[in-house]
Protein backbone atom coordinates (compact mmCIF):
# COMPACT_ATOMS: atom_id res chain seq x y z
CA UNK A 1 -6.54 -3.25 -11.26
CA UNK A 2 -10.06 -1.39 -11.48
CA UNK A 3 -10.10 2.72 -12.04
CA UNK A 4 -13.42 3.96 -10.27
CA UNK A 5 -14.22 7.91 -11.25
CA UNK A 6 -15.59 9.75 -8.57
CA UNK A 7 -17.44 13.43 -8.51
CA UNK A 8 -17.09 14.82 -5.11
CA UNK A 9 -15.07 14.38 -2.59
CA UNK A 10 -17.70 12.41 0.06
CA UNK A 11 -18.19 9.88 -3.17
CA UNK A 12 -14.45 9.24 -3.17
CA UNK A 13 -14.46 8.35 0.44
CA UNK A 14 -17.55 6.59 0.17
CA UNK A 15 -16.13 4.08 -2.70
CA UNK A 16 -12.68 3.77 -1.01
CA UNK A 17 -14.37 2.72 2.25
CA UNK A 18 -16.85 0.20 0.04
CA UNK A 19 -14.05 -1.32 -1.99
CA UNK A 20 -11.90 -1.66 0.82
CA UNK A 21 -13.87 -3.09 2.94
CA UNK A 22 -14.33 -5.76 -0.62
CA UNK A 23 -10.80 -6.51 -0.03
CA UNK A 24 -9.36 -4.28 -2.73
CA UNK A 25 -6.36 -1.89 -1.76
CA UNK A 26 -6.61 1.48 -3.06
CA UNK A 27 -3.25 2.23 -4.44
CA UNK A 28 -3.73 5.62 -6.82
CA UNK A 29 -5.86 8.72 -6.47
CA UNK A 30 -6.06 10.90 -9.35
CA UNK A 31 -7.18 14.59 -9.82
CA UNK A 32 -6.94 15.77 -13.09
CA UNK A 33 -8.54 17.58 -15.56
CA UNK A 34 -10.66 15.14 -17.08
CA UNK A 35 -11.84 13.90 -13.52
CA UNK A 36 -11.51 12.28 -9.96
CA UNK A 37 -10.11 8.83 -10.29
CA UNK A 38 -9.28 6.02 -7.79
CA UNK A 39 -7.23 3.33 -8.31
CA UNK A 40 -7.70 -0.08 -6.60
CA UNK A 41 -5.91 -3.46 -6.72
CA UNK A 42 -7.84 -6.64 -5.89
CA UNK A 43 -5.11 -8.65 -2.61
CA UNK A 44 -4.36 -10.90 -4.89
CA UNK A 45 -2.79 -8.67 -7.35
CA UNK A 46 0.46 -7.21 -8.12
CA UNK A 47 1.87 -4.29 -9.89
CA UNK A 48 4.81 -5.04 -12.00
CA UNK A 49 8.15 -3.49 -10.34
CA UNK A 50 7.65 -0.64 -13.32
CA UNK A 51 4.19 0.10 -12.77
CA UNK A 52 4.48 0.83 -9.03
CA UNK A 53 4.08 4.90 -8.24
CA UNK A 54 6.79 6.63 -6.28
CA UNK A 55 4.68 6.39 -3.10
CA UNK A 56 4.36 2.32 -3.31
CA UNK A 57 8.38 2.16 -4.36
CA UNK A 58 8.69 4.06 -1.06
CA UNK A 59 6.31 2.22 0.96
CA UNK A 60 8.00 -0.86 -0.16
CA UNK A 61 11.48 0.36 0.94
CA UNK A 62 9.95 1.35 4.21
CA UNK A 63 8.69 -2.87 4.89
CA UNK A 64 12.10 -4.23 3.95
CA UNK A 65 13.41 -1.26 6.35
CA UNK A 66 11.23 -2.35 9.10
CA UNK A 67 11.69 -6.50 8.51
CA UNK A 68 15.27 -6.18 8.56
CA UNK A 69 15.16 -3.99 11.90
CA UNK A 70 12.77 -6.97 13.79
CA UNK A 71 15.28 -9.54 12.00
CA UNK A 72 18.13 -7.93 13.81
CA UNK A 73 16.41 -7.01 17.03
CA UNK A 74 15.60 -10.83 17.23
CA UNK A 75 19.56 -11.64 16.01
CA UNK A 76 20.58 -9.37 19.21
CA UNK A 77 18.17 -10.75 21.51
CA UNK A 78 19.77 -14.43 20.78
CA UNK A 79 22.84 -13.24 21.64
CA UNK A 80 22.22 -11.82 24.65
CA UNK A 81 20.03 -14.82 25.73
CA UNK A 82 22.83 -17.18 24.62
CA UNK A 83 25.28 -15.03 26.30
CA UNK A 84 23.71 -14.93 29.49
């Protein structure tokens, strides 16, 4: 994980869009008093399960969510077909 301080607002959106584009994934964004901060993972890295902010624990929840509702669509659509 690399923590990139940023002034204004345009330099913020300037590194995300450079780092991203590097194949990092920005995963924190930080406004406090001692600065601007972004936080950015590399796509081969992983947060440890208690590192992850509320946002990625949600975000997470939301994938399984979604896999499991294309798993059963595709369950449903067998049995129809196979019914048929």
């Amino acid at each position: 994980m690399i923590i990139i301080k940023y002034t204004t607002e345009e330099e913020g959106q300037q590194i995300i869009a450079e780092k991203t584009s590097q194949g990092y994934t920005l995963i924190e964004v930080q406004n406090i008093t001692e600065g601007n901060f972004l936080g950015f993972l590399e796509s081969n890295e992983t947060l440890p399960e208690n590192d992850k902010t509320e946002n990625q624990k949600l975000q997470d929840m939301i994938d399984t969510l979604i896999m499991d509702n294309i798993n059963m669509q595709e369950q449903i659509d067998t049995l129809i077909t196979s019914n048929l």
